[in-house]
Each structure stands twice: as structure tokens, then as C-alpha cells.
PDB file of N, CA and C in Angstrom:
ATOM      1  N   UNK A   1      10.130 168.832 -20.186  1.00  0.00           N
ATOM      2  CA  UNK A   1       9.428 168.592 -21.415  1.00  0.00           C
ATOM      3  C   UNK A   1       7.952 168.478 -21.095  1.00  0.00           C
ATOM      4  N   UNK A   2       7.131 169.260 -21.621  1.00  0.00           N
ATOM      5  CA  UNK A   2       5.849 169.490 -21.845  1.00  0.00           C
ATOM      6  C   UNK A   2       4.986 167.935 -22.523  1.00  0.00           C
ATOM      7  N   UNK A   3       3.815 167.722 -22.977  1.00  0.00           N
ATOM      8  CA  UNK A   3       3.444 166.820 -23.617  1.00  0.00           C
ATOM      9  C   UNK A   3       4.238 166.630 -25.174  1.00  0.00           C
ATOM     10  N   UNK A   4       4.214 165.771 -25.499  1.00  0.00           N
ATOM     11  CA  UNK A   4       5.217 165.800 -26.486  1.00  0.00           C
ATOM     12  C   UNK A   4       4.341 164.851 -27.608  1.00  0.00           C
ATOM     13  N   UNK A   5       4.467 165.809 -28.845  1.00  0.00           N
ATOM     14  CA  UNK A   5       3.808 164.461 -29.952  1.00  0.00           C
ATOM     15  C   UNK A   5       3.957 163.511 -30.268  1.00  0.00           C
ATOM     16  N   UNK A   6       3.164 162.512 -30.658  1.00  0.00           N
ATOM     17  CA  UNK A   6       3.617 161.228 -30.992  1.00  0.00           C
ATOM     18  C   UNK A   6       4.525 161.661 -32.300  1.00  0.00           C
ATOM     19  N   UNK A   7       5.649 161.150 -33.019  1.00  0.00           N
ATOM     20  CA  UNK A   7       6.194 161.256 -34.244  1.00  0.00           C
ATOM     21  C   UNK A   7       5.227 161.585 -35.272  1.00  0.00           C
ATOM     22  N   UNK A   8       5.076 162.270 -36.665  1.00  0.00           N
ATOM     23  CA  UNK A   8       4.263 162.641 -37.023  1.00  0.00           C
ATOM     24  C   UNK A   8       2.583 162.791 -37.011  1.00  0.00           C
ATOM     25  N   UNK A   9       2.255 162.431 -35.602  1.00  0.00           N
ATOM     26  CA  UNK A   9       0.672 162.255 -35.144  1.00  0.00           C
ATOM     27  C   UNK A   9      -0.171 163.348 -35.036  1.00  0.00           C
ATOM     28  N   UNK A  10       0.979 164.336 -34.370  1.00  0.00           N
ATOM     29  CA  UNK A  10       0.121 165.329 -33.520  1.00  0.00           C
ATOM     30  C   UNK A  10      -0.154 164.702 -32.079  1.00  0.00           C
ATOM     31  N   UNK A  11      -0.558 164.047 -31.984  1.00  0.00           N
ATOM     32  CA  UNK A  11      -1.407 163.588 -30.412  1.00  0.00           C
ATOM     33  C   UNK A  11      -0.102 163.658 -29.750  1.00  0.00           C
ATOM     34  N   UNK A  12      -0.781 164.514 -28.574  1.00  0.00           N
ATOM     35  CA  UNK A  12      -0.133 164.410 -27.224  1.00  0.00           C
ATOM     36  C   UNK A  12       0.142 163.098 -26.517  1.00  0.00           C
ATOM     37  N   UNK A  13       1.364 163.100 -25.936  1.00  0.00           N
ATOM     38  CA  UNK A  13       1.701 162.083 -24.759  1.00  0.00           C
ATOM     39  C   UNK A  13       1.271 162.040 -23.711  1.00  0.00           C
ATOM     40  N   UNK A  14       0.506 161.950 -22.963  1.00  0.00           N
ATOM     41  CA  UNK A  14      -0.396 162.598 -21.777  1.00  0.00           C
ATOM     42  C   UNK A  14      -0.459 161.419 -20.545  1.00  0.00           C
ATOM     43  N   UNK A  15      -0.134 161.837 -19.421  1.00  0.00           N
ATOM     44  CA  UNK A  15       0.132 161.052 -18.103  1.00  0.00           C
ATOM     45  C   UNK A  15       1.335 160.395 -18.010  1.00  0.00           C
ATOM     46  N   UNK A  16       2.289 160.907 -18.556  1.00  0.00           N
ATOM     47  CA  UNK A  16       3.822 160.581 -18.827  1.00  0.00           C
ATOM     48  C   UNK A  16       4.671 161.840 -18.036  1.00  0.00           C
ATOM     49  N   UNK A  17       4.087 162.344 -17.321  1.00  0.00           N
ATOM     50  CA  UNK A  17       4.605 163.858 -17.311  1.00  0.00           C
ATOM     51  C   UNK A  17       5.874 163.745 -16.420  1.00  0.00           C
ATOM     52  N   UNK A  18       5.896 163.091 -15.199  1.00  0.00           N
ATOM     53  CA  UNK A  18       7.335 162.588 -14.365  1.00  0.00           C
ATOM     54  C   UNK A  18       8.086 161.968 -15.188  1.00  0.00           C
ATOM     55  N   UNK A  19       8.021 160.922 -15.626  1.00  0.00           N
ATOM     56  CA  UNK A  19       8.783 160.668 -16.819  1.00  0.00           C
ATOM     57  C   UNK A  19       9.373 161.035 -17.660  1.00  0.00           C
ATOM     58  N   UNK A  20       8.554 162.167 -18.402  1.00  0.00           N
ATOM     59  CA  UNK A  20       8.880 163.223 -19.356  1.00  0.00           C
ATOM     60  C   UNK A  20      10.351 164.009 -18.616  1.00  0.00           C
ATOM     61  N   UNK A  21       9.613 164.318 -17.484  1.00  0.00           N
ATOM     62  CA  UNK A  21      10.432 165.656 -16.959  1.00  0.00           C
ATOM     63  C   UNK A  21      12.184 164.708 -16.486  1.00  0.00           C
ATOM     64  N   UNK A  22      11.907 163.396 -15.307  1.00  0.00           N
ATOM     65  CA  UNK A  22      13.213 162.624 -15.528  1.00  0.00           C
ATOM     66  C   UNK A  22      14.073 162.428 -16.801  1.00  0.00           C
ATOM     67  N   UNK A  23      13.465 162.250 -18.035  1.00  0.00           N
ATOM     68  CA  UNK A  23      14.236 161.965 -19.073  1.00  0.00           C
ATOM     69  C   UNK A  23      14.706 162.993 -19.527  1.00  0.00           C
ATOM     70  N   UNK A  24      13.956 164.291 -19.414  1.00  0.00           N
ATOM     71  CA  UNK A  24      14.099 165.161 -20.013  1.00  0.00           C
ATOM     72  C   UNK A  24      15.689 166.077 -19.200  1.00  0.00           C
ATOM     73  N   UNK A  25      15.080 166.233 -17.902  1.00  0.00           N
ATOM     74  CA  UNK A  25      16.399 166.381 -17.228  1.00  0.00           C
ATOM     75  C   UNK A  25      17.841 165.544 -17.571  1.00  0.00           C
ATOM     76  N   UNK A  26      17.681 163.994 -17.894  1.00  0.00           N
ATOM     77  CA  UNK A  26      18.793 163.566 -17.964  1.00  0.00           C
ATOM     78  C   UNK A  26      19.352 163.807 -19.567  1.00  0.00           C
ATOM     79  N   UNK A  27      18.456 164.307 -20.432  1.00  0.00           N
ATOM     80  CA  UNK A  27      18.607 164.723 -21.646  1.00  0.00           C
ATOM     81  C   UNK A  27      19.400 166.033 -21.617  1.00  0.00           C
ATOM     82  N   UNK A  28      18.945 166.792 -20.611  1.00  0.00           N
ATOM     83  CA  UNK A  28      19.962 168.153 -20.511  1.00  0.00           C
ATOM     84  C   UNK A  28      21.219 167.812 -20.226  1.00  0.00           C
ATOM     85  N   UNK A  29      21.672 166.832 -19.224  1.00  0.00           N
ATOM     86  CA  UNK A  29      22.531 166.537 -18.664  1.00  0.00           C
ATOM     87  C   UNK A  29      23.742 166.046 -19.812  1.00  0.00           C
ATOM     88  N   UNK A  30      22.776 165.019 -20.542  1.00  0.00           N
ATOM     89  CA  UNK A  30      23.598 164.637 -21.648  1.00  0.00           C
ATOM     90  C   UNK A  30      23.988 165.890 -22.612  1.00  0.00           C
ATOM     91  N   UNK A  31      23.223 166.507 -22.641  1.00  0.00           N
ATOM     92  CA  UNK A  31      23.683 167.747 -24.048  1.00  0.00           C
ATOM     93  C   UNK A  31      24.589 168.339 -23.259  1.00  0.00           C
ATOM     94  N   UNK A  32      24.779 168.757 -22.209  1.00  0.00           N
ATOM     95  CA  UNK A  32      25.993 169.607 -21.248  1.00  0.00           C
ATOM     96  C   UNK A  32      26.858 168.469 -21.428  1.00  0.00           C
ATOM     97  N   UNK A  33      27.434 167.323 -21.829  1.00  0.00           N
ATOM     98  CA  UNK A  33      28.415 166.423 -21.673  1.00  0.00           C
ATOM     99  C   UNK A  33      28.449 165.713 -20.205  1.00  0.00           C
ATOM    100  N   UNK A  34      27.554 165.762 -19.516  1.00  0.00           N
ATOM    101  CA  UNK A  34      27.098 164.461 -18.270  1.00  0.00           C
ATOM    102  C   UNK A  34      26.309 163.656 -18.883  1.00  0.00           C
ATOM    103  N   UNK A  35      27.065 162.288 -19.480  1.00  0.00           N
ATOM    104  CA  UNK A  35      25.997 161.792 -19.910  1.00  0.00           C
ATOM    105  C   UNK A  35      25.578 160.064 -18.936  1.00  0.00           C
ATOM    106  N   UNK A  36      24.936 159.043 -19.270  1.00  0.00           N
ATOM    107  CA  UNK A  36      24.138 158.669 -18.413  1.00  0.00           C
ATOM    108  C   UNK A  36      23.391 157.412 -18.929  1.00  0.00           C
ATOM    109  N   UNK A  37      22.713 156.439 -18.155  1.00  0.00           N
ATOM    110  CA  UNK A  37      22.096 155.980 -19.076  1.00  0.00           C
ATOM    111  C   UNK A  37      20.571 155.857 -18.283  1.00  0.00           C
ATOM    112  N   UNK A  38      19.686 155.584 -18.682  1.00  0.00           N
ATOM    113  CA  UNK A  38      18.016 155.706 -18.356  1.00  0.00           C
ATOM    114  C   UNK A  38      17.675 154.053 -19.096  1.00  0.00           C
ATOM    115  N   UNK A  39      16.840 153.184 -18.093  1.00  0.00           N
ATOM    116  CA  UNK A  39      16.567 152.186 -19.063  1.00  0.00           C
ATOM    117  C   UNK A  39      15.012 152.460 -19.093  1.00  0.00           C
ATOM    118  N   UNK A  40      14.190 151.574 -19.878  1.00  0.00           N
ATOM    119  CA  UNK A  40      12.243 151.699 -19.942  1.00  0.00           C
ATOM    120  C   UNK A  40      12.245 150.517 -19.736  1.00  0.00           C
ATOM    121  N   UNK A  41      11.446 149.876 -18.586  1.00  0.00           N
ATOM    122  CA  UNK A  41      11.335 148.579 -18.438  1.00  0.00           C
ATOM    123  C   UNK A  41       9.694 148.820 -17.895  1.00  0.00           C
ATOM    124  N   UNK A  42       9.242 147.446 -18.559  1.00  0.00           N
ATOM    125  CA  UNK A  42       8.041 147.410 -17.957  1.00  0.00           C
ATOM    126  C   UNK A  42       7.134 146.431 -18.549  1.00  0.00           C
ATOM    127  N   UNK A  43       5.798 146.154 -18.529  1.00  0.00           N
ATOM    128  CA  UNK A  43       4.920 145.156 -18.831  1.00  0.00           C
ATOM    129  C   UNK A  43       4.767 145.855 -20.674  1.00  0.00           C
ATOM    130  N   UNK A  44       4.657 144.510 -21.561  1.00  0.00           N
ATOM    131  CA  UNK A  44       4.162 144.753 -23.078  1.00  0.00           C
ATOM    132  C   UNK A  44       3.277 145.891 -22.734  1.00  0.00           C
ATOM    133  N   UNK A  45       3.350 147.142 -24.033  1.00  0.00           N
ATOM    134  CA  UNK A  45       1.480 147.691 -23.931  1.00  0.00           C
ATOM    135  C   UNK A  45       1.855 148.614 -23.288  1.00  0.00           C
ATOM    136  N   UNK A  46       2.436 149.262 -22.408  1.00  0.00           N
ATOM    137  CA  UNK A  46       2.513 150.512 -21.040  1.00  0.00           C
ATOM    138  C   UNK A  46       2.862 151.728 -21.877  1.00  0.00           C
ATOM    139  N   UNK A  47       3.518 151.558 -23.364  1.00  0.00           N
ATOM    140  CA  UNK A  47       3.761 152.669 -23.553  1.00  0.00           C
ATOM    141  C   UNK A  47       5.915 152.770 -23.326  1.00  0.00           C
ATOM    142  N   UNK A  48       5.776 151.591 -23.238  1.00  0.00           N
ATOM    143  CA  UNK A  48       7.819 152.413 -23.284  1.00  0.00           C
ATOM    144  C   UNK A  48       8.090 152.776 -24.757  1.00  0.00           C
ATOM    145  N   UNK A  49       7.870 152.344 -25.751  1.00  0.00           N
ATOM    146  CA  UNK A  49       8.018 152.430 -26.891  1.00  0.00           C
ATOM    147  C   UNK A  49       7.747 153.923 -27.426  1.00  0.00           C
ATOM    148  N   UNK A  50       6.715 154.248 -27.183  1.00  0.00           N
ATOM    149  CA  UNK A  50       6.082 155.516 -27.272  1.00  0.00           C
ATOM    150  C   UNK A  50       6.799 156.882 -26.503  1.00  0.00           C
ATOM    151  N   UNK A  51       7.119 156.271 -25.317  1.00  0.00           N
ATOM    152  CA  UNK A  51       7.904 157.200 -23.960  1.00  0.00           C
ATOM    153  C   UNK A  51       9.169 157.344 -25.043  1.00  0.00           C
ATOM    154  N   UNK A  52      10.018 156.301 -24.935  1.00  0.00           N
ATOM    155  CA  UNK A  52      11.089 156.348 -26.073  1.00  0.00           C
ATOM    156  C   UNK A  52      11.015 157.175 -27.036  1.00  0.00           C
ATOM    157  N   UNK A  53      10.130 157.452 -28.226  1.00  0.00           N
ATOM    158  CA  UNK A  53       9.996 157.987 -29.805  1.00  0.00           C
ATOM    159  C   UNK A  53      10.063 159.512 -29.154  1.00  0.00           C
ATOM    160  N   UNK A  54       9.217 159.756 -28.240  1.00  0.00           N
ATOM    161  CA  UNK A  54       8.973 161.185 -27.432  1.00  0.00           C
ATOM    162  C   UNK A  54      10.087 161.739 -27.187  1.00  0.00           C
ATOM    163  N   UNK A  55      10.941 161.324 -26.390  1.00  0.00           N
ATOM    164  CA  UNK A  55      12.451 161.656 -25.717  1.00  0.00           C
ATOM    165  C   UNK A  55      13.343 161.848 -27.182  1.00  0.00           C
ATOM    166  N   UNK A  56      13.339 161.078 -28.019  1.00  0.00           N
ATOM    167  CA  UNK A  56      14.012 160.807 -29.115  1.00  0.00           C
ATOM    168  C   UNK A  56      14.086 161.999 -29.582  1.00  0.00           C
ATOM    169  N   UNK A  57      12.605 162.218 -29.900  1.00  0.00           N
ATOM    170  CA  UNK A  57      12.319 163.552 -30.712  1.00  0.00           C
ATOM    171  C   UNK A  57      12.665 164.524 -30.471  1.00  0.00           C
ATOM    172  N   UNK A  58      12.836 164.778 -29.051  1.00  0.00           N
ATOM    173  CA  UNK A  58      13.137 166.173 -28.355  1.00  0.00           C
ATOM    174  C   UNK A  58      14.584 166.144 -28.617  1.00  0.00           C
ATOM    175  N   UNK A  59      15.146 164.870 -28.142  1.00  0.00           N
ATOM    176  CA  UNK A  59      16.688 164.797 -28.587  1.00  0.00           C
ATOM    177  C   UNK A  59      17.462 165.544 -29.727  1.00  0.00           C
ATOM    178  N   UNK A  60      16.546 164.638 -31.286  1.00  0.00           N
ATOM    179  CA  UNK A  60      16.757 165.631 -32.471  1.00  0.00           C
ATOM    180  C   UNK A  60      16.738 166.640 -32.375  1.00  0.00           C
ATOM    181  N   UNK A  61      15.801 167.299 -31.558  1.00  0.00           N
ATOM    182  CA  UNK A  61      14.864 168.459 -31.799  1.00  0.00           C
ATOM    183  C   UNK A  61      16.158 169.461 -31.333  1.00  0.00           C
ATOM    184  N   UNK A  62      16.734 169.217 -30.125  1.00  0.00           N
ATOM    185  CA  UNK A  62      17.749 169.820 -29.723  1.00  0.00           C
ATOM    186  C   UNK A  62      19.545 169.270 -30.133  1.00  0.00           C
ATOM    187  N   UNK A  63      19.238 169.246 -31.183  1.00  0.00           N
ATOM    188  CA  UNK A  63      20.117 169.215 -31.903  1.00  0.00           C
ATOM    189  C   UNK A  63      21.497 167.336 -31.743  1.00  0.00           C
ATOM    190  N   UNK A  64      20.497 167.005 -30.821  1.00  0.00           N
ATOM    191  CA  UNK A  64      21.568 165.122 -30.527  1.00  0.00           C
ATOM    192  C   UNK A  64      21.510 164.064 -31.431  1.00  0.00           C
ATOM    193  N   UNK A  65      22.327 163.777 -31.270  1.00  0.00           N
ATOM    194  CA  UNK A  65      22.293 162.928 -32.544  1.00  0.00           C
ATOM    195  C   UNK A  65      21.421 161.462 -31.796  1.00  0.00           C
ATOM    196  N   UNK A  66      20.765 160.384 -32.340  1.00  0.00           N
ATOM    197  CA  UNK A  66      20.090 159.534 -31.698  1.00  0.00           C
ATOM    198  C   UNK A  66      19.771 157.820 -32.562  1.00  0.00           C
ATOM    199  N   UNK A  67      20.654 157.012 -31.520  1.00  0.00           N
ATOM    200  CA  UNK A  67      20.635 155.531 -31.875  1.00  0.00           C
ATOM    201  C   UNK A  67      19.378 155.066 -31.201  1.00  0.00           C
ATOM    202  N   UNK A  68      18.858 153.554 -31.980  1.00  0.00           N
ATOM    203  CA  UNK A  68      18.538 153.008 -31.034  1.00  0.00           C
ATOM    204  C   UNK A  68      18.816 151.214 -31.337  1.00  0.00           C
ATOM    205  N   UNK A  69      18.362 150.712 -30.321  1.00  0.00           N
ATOM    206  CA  UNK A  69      18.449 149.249 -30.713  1.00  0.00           C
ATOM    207  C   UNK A  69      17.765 148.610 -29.499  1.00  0.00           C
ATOM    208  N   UNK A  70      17.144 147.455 -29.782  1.00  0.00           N
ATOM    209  CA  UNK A  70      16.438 146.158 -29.463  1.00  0.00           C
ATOM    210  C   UNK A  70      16.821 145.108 -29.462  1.00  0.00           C
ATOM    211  N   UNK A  71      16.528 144.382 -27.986  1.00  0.00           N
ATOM    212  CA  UNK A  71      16.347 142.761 -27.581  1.00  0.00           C
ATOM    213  C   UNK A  71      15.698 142.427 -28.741  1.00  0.00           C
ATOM    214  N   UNK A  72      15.787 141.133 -28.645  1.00  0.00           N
ATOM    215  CA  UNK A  72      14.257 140.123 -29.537  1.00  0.00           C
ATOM    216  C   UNK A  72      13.754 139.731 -28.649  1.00  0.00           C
ATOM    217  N   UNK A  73      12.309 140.015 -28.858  1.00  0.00           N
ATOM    218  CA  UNK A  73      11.547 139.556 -27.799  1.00  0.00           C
ATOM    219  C   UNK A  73      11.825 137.835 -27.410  1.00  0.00           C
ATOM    220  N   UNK A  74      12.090 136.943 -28.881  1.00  0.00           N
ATOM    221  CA  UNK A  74      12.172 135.552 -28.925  1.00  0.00           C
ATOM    222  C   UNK A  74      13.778 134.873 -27.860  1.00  0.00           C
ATOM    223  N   UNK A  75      14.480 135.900 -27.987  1.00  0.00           N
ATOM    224  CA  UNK A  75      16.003 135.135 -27.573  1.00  0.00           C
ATOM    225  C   UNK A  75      16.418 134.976 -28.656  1.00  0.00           C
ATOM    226  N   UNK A  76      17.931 134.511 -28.228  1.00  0.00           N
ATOM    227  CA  UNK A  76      18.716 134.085 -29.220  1.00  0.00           C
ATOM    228  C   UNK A  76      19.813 135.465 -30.347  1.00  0.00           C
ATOM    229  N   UNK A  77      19.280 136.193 -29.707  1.00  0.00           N
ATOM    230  CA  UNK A  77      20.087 137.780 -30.031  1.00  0.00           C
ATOM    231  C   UNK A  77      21.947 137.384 -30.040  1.00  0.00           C
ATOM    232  N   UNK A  78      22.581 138.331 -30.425  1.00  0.00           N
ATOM    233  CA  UNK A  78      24.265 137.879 -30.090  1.00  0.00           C
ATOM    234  C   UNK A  78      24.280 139.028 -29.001  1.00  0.00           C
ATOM    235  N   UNK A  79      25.390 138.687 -28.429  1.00  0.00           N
ATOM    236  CA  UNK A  79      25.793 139.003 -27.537  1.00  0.00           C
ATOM    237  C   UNK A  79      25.460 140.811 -27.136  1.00  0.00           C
ATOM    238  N   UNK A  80      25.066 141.869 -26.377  1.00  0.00           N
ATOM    239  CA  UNK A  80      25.160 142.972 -26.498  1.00  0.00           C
ATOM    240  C   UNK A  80      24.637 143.779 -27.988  1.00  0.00           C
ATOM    241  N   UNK A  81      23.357 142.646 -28.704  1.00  0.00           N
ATOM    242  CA  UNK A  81      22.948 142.956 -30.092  1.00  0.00           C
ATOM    243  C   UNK A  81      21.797 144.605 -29.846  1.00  0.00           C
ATOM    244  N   UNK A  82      21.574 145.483 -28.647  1.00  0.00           N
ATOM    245  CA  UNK A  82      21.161 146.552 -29.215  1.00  0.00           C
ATOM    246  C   UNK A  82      22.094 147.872 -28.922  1.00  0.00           C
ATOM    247  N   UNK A  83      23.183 146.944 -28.161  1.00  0.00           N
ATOM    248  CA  UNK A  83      24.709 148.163 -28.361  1.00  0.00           C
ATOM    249  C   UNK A  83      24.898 147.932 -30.139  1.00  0.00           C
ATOM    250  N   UNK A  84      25.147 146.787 -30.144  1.00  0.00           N
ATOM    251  CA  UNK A  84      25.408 146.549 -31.575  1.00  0.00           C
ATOM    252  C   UNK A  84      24.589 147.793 -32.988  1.00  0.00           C
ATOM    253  N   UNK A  85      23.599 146.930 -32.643  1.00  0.00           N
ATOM    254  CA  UNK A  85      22.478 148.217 -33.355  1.00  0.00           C
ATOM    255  C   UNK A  85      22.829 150.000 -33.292  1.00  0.00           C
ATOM    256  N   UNK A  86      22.816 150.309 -31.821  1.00  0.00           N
ATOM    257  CA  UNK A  86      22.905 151.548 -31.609  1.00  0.00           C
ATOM    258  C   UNK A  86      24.370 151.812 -32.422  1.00  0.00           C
ATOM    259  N   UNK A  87      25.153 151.651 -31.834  1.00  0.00           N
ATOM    260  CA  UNK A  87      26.555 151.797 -32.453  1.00  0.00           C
ATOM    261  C   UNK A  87      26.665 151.534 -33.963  1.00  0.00           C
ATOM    262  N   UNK A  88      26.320 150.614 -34.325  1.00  0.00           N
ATOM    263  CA  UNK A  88      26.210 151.100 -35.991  1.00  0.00           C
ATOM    264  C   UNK A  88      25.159 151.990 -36.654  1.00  0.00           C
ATOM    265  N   UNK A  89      24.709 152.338 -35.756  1.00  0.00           N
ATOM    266  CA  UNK A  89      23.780 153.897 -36.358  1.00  0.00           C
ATOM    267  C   UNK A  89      24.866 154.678 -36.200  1.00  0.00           C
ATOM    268  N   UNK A  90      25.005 154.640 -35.667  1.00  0.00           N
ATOM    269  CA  UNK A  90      26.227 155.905 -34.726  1.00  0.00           C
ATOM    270  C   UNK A  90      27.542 156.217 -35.578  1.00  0.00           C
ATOM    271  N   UNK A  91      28.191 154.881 -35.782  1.00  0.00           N
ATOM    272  CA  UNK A  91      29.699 154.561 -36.415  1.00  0.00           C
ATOM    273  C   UNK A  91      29.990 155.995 -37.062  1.00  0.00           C
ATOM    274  N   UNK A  92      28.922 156.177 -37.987  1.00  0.00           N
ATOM    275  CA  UNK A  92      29.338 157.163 -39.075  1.00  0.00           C
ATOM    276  C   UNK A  92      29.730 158.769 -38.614  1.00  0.00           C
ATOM    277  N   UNK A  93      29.304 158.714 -37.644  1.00  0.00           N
ATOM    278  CA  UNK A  93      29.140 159.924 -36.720  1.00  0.00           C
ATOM    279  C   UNK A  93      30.251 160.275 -35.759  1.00  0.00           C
ATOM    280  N   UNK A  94      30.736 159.397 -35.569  1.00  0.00           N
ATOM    281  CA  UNK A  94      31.807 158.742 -34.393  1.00  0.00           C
ATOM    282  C   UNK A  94      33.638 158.899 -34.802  1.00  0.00           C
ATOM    283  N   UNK A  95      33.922 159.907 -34.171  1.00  0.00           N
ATOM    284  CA  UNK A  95      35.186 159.668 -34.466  1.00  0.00           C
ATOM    285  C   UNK A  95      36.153 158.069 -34.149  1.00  0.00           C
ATOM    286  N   UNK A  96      37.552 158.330 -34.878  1.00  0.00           N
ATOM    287  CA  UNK A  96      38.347 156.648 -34.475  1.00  0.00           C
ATOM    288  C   UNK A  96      38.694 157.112 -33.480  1.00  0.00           C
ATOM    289  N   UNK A  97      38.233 155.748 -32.710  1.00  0.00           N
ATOM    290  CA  UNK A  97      38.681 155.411 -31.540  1.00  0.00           C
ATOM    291  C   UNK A  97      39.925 155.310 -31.051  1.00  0.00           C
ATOM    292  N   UNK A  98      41.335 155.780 -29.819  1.00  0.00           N
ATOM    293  CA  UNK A  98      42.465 155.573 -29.959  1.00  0.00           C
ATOM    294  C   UNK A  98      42.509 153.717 -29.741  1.00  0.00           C
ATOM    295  N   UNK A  99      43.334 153.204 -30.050  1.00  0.00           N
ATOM    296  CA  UNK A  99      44.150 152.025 -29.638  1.00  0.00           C
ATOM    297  C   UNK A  99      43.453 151.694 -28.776  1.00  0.00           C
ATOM    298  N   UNK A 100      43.780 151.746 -27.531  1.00  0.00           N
ATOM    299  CA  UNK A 100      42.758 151.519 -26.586  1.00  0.00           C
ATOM    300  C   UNK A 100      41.641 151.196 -26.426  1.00  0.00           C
ATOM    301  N   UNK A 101      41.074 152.312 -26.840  1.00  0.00           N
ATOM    302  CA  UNK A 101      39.298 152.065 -26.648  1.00  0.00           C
ATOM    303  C   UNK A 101      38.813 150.874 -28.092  1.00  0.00           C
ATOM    304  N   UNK A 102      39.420 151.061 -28.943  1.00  0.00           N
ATOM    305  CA  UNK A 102      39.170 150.016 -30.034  1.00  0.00           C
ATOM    306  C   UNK A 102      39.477 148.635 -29.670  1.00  0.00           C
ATOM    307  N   UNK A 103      40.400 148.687 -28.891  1.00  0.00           N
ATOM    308  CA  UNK A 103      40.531 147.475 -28.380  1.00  0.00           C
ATOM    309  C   UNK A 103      39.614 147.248 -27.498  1.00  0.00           C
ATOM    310  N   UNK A 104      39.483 147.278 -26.702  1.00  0.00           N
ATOM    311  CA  UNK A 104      38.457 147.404 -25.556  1.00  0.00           C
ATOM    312  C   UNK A 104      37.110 147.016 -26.590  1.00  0.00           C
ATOM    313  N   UNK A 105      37.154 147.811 -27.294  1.00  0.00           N
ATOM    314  CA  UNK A 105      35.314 147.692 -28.276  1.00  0.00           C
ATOM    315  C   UNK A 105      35.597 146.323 -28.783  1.00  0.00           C
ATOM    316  N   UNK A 106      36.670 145.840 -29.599  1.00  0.00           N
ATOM    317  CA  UNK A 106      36.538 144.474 -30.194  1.00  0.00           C
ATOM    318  C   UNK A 106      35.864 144.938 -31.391  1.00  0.00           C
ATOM    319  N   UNK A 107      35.090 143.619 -31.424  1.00  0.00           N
ATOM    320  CA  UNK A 107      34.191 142.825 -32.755  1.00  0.00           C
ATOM    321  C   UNK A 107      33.031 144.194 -32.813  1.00  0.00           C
ATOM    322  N   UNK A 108      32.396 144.944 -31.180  1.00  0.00           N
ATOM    323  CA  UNK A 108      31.428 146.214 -31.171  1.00  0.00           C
ATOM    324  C   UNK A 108      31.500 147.335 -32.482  1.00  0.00           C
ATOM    325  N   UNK A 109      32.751 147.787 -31.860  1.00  0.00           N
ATOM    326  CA  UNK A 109      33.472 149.036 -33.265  1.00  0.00           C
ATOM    327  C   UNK A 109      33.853 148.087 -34.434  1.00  0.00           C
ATOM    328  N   UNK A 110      34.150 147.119 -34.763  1.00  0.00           N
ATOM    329  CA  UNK A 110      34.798 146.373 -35.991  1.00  0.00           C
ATOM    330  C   UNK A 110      33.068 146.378 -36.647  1.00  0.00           C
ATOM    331  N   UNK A 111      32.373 145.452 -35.993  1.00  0.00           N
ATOM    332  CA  UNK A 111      30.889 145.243 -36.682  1.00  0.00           C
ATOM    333  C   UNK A 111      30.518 146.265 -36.998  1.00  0.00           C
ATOM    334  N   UNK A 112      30.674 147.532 -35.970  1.00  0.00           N
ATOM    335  CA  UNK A 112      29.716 148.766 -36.900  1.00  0.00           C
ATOM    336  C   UNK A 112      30.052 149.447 -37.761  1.00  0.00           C
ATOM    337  N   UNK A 113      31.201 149.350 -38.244  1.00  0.00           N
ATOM    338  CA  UNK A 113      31.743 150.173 -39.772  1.00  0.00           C
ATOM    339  C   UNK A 113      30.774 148.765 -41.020  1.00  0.00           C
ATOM    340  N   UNK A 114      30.178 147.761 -40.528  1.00  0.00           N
ATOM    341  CA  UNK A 114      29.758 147.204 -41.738  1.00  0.00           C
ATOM    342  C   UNK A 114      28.064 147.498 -41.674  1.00  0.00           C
ATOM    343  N   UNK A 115      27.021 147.871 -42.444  1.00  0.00           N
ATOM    344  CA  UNK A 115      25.703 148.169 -43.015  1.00  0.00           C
ATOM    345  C   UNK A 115      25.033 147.332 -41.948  1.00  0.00           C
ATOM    346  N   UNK A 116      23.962 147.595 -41.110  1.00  0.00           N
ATOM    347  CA  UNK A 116      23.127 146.958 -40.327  1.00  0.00           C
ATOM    348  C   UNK A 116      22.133 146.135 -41.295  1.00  0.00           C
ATOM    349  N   UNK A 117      21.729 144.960 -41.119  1.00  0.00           N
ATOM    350  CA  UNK A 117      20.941 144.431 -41.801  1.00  0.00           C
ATOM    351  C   UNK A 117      19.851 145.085 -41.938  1.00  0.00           C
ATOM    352  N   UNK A 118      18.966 144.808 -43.192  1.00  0.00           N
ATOM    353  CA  UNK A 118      17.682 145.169 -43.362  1.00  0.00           C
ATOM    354  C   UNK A 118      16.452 144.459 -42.484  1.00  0.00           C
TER     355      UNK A 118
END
């Protein structure tokens, strides 16, 4: 992945370019069905947020479908609350789970068939 726009900005992403290209690779990987996970960790301000919207976009762009979800910065989140998030973006998208894996998910798959708060 080349510089990539901010979400409707226009402006380039610029000095992200290893980054770009790691995510971007593991983005192929995922669309071939290797999929994976990538975390953004780093100091407030650096730009993960931004790195994130970028990758996202390309995601859509190539046709993936795309969750996301967030810590609170404060604490006090429930348990696994930006699986939570992601997965109820997702639910609708998502075939049923067999027996198994629903079990395994619990309260995860039960919570996300209900509306994410506003």
C-alpha cells in the first residue's frame, strides 16, 4: 500500500510506509483466508488511530468487510469490551455459529445479536 488518504481528507499518510506495507501484506493474507491478528500500540498522538482508518479503508476498498472496537482509555470496560464492539458490528454479517463455537462464544455471540449502544 502506497500513501493512503486520510478518510475523506485527501491528505496523504506519509512516513508510515513499513507499516503500511506490514499491514498491508497481512491484509492480503487475510483476503486469501490466512487470517491473523496485528495490534497498534504506542504513545497517545503517534498516529495509531490514523494508521488504523488507512488500513481500514483499503480493507473496504478491497472488498472486506471491517469491525472495530476500543479500550476506554478510563478503565472499567467489561470484560473483552472491543471484541464485544467488533463482533456486534459484524453479527449481522456472520453466519450461526455450530453448537460448539456458540458455546465457546457465550454471552460474546449472545450480546452481539442485541444493537450496540449509542
Amino acid at each position: 500500500m502506497a500513501a493512503l488518504a486520510a478518510p475523506g481528507s485527501g491528505m496523504p499518510l506519509v512516513g508510515r510506509e513499513a507499516e503500511l506495507r506490514l499491514l498491508g501484506e497481512a491484509l492480503g493474507d487475510a483476503l486469501e483466508g490466512r487470517g491473523g491478528l496485528r495490534l497498534l500500540a504506542g504513545e497517545p498522538g503517534i498516529g495509531k488511530t490514523r494508521l488504523a482508518e488507512a488500513v481500514a479503508e483499503e480493507a473496504r476498498h478491497r472488498g472486506a468487510a471491517v469491525a472495530r472496537g476500543a479500550a476506554w482509555d478510563g478503565g472499567g470496560a467489561p470484560a473483552l469490551w472491543p471484541w464485544t464492539e467488533a463482533l456486534r458490528a459484524l453479527r449481522p454479517e456472520l453466519p450461526e455459529p455450530d453448537e460448539r463455537l456458540r458455546l465457546a462464544l457465550g454471552p460474546l455471540w449472545q450480546g452481539a445479536a442485541e444493537p450496540a449502544p449509542a
